[in-house]
C-alpha atoms as a PDB file:
ATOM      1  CA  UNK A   1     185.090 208.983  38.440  1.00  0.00           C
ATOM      2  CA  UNK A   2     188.174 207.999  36.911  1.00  0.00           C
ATOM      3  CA  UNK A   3     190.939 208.881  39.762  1.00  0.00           C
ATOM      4  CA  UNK A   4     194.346 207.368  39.084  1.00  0.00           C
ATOM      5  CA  UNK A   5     194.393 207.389  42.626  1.00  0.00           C
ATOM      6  CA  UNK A   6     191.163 204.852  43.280  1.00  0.00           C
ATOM      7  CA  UNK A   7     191.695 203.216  40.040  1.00  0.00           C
ATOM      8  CA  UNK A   8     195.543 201.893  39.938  1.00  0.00           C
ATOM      9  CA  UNK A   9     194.798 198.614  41.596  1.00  0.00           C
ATOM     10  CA  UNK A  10     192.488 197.559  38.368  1.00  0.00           C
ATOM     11  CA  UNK A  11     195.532 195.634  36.467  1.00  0.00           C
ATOM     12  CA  UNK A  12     196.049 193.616  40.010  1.00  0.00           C
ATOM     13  CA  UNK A  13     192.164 193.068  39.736  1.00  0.00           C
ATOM     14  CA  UNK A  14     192.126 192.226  36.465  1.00  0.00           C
ATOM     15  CA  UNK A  15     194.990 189.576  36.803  1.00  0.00           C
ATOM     16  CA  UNK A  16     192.676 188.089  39.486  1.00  0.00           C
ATOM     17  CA  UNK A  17     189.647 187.949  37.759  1.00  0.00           C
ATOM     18  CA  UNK A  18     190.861 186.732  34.241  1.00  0.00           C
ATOM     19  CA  UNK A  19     192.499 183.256  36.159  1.00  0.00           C
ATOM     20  CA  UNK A  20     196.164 184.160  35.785  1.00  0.00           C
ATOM     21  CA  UNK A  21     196.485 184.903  39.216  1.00  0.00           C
ATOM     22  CA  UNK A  22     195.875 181.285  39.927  1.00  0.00           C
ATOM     23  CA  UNK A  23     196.943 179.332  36.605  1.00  0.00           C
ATOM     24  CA  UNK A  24     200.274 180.962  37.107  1.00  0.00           C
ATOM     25  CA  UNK A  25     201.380 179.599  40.189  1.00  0.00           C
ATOM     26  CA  UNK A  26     199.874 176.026  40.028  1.00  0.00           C
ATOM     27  CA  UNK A  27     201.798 175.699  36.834  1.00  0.00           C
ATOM     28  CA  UNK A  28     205.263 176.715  38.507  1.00  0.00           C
ATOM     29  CA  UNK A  29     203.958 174.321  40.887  1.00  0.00           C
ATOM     30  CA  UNK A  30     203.713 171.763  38.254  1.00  0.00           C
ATOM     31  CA  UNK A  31     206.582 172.126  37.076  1.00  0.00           C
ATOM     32  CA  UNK A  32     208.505 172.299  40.276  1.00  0.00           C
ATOM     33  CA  UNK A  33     206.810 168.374  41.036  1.00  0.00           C
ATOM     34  CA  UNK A  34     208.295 167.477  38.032  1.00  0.00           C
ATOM     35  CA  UNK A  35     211.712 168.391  38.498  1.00  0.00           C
ATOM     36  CA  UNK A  36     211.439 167.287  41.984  1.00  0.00           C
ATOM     37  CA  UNK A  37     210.198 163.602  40.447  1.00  0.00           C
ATOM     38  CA  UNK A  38     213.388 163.579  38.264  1.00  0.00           C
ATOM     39  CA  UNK A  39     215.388 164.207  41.439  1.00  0.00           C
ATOM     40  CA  UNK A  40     213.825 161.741  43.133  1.00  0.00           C
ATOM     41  CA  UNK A  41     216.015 158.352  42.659  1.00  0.00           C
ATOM     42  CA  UNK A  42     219.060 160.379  43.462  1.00  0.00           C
ATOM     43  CA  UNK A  43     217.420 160.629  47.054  1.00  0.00           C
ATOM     44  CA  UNK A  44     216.617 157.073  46.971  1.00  0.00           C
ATOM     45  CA  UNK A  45     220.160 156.135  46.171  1.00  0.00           C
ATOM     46  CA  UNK A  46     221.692 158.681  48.703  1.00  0.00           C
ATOM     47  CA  UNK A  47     219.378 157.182  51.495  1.00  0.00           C
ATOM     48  CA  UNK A  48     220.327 153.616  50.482  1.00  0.00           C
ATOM     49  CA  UNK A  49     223.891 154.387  50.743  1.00  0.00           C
ATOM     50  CA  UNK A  50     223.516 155.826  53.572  1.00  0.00           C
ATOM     51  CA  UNK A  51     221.957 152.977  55.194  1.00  0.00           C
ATOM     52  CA  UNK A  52     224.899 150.954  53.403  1.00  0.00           C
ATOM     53  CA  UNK A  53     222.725 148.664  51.145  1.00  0.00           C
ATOM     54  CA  UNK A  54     225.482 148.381  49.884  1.00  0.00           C
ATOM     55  CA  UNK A  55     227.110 146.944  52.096  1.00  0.00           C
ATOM     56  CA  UNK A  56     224.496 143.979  52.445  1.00  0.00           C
ATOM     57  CA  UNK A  57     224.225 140.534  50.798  1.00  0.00           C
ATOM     58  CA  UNK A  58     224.149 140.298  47.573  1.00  0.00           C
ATOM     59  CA  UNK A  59     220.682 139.145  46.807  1.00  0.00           C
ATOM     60  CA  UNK A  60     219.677 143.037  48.503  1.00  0.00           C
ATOM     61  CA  UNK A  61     222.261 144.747  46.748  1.00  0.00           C
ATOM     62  CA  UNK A  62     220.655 143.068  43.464  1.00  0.00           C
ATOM     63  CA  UNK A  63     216.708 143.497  44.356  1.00  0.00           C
ATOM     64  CA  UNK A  64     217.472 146.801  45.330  1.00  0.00           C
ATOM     65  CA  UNK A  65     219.026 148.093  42.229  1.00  0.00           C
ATOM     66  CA  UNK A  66     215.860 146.228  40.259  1.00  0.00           C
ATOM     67  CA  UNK A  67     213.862 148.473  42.139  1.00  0.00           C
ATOM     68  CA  UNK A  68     216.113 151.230  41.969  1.00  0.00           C
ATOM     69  CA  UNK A  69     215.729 151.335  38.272  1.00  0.00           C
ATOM     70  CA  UNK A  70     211.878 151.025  38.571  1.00  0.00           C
ATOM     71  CA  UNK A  71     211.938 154.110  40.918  1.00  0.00           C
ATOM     72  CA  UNK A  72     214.068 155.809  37.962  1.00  0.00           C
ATOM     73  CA  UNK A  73     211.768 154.967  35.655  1.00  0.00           C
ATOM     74  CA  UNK A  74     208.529 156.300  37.653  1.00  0.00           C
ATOM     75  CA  UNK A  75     210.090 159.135  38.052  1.00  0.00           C
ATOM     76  CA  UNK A  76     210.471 159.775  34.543  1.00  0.00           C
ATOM     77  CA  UNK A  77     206.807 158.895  33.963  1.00  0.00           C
ATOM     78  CA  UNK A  78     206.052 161.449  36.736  1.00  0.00           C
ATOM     79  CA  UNK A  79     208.024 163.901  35.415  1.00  0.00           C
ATOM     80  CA  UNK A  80     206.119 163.538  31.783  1.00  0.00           C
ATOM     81  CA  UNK A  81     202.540 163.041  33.910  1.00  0.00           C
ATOM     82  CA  UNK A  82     202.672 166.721  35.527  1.00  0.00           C
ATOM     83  CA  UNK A  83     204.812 168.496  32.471  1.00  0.00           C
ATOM     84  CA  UNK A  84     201.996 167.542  30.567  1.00  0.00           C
ATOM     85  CA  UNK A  85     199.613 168.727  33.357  1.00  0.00           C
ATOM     86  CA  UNK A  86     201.800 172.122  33.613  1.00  0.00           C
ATOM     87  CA  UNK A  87     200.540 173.177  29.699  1.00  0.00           C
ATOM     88  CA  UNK A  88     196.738 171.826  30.622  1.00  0.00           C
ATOM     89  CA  UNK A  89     196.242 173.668  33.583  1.00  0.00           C
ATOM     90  CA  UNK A  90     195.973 177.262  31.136  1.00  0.00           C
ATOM     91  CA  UNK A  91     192.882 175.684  29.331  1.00  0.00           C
ATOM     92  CA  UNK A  92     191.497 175.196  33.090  1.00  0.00           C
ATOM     93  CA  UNK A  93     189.013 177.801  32.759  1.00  0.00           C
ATOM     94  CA  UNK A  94     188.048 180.343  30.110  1.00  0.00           C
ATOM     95  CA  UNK A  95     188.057 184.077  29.760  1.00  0.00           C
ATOM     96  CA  UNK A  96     184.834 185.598  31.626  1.00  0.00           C
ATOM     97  CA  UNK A  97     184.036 182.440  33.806  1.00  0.00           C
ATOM     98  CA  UNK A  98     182.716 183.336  37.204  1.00  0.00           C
ATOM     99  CA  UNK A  99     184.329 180.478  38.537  1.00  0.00           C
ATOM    100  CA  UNK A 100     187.937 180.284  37.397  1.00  0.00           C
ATOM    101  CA  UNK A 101     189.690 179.125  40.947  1.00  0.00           C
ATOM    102  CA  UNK A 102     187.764 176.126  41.146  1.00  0.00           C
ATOM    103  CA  UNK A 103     188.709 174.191  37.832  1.00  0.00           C
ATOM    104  CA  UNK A 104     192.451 175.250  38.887  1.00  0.00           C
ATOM    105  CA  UNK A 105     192.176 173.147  41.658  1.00  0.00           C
ATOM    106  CA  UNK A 106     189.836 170.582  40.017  1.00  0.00           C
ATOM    107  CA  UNK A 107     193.041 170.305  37.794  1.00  0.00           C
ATOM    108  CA  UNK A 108     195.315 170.011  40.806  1.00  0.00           C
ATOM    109  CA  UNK A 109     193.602 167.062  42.340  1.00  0.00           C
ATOM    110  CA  UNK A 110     193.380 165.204  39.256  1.00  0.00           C
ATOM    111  CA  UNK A 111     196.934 165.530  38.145  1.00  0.00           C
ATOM    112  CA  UNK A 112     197.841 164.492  42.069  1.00  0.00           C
ATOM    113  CA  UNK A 113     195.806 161.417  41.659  1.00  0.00           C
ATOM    114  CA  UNK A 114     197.035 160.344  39.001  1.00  0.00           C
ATOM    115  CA  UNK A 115     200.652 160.587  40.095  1.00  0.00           C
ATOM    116  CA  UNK A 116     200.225 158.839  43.354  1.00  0.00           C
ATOM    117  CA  UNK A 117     197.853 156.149  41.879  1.00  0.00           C
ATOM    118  CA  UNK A 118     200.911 155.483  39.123  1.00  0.00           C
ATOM    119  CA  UNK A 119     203.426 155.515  41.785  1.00  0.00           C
ATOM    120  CA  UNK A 120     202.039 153.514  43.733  1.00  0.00           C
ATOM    121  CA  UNK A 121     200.733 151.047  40.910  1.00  0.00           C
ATOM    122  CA  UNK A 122     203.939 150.462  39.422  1.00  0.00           C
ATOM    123  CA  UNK A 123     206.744 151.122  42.276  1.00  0.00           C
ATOM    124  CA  UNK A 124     204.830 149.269  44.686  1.00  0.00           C
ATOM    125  CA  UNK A 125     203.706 146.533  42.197  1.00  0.00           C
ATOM    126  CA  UNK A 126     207.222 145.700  41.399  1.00  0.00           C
ATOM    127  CA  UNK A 127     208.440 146.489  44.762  1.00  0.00           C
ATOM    128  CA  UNK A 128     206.445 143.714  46.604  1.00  0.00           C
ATOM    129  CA  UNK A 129     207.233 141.618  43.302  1.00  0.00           C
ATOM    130  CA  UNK A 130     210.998 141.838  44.024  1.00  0.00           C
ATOM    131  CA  UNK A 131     211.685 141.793  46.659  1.00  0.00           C
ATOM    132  CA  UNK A 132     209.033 138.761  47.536  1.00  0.00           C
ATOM    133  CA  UNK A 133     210.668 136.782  44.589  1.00  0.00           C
ATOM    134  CA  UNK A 134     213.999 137.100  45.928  1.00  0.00           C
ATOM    135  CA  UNK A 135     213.876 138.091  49.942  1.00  0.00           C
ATOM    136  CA  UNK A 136     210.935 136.171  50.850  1.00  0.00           C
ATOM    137  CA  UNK A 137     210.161 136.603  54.712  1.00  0.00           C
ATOM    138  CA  UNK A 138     213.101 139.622  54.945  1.00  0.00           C
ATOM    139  CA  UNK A 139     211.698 141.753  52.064  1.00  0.00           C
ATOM    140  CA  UNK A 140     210.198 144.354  54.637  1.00  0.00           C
ATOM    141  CA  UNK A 141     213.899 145.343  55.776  1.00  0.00           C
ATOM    142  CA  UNK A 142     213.731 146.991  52.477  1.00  0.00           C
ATOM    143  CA  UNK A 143     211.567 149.124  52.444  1.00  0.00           C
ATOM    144  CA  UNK A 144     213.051 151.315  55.339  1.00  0.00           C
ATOM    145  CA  UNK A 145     216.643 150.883  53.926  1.00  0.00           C
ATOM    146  CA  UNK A 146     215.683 152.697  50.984  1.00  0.00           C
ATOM    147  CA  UNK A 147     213.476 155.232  52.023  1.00  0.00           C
ATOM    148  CA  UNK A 148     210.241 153.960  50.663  1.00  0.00           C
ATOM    149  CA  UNK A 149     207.868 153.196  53.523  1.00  0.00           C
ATOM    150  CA  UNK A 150     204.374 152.790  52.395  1.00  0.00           C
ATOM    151  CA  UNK A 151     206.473 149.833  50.353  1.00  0.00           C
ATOM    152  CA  UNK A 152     205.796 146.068  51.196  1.00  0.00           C
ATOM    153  CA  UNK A 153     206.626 143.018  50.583  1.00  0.00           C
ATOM    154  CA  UNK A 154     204.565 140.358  50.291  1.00  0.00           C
ATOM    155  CA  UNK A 155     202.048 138.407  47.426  1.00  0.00           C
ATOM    156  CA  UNK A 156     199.024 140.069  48.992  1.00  0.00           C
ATOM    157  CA  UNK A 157     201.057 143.188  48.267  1.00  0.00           C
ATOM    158  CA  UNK A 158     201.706 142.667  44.799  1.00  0.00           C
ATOM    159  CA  UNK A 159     197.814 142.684  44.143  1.00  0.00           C
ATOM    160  CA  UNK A 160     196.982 145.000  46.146  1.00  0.00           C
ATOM    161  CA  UNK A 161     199.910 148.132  44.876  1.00  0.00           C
ATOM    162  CA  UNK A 162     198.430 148.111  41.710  1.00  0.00           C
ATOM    163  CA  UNK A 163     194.689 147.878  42.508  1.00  0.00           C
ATOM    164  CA  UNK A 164     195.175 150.858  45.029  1.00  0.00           C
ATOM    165  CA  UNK A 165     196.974 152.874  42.381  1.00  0.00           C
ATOM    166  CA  UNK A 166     193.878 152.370  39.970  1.00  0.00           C
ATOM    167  CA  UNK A 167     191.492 153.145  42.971  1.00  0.00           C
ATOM    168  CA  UNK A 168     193.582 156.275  43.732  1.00  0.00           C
ATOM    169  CA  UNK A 169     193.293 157.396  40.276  1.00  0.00           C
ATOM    170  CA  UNK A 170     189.958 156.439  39.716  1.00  0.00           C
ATOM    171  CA  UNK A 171     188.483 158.435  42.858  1.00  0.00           C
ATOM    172  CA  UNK A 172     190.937 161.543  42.369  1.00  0.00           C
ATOM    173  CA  UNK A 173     189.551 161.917  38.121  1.00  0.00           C
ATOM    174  CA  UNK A 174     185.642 161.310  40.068  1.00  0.00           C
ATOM    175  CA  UNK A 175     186.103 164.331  43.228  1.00  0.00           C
ATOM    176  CA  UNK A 176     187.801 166.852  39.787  1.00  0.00           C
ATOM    177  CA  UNK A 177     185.323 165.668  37.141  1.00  0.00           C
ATOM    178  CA  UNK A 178     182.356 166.578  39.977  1.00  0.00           C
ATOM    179  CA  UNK A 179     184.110 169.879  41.022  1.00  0.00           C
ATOM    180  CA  UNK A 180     184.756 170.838  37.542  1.00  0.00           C
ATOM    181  CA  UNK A 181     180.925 169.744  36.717  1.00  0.00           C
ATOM    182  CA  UNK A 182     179.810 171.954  39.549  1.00  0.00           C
ATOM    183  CA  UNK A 183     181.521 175.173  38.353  1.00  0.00           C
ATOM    184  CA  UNK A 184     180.768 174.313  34.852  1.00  0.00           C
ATOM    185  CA  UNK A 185     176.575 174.410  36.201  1.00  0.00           C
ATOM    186  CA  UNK A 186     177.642 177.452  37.679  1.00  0.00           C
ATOM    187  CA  UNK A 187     179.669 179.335  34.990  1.00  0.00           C
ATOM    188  CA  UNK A 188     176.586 178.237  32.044  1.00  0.00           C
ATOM    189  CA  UNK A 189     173.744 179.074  34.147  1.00  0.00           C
ATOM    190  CA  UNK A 190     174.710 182.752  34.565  1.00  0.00           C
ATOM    191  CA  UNK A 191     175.492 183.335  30.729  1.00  0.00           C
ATOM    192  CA  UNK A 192     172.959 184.741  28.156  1.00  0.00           C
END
């Protein structure tokens, strides 16, 4: 029975069932991180003028514009990391999978662990760096001045940024690659 009246809602359907209706949005999503990632050292730079780092002694103003341009730069590499996601996330799952919502988000976590393990490798790495070379024992006052504060200072600090970045990457790619192995199973087993 082929009513227009019980059958309009089939495009919607469709939409749902072919993946779009969750590619879609997770890429505006990506690409709305990205832009926000390019953003980002303006907001640094507002929030340490607003706390007038500027206004401090000139070994601050100095470690704070090293990291400063380190925050630039990972911001840049975040940018790239989910613009390149944003095209990858349409290859997520293929036409007449079961299971198309799952590698989405699969997707999702990897892409987020591998931004926050970079971040937090290289900001953090050459945050504790910095500002331990040239603050010593009043590094941690910047942290809060800039708006960072999962930052440290500190040489147990500058080990353990970029070890927790590769851990943080390394556990996010392990949960996606099982999720996405898990609806794989599931997609193969029901096929022909």
């Amino acid at each position: 029975m082929e009513n227009k009246f019980l059958t309009f809602i089939k495009p919607y359907l469709s939409y749902i069932d072919n993946g779009h209706f969750f590619r879609k949005p997770f890429s505006w999503l990506y690409s709305i991180l990205a832009v926000i990632n390019l953003l980002f050292p303006l907001v640094v730079i507002y929030k340490a003028s607003d706390n007038r780092i500027f206004d401090s002694q000139g070994k601050f103003i100095a470690v704070f514009l090293l990291v400063w341009i380190v925050v630039a730069f990972a911001g840049w590499i975040s940018f790239q990391l989910w613009w390149d996601r944003k095209a990858k996330i349409s290859t997520s799952s293929a036409a007449g999978d079961e299971f198309i919502a799952t590698p989405v988000f699969s997707h999702f976590i990897q892409t987020l662990g591998e931004w926050i393990g970079t971040y937090i490798g290289l900001v953090g790495f050459c945050f504790a760096l910095f500002t331990t070379l040239f603050l010593g024992g009043e590094g941690y006052y910047m942290s809060g001045s800039i708006g960072i504060p999962f930052m440290e200072s500190g040489w147990v600090s500058v080990i353990v940024m970029p070890v927790t970045g590769f851990l943080i990457i390394v556990i996010s790619r392990f949960l996606a690659e099982q999720i996405k192995a898990l609806s794989s199973i599931a997609n193969n087993t029901r096929k022909p």
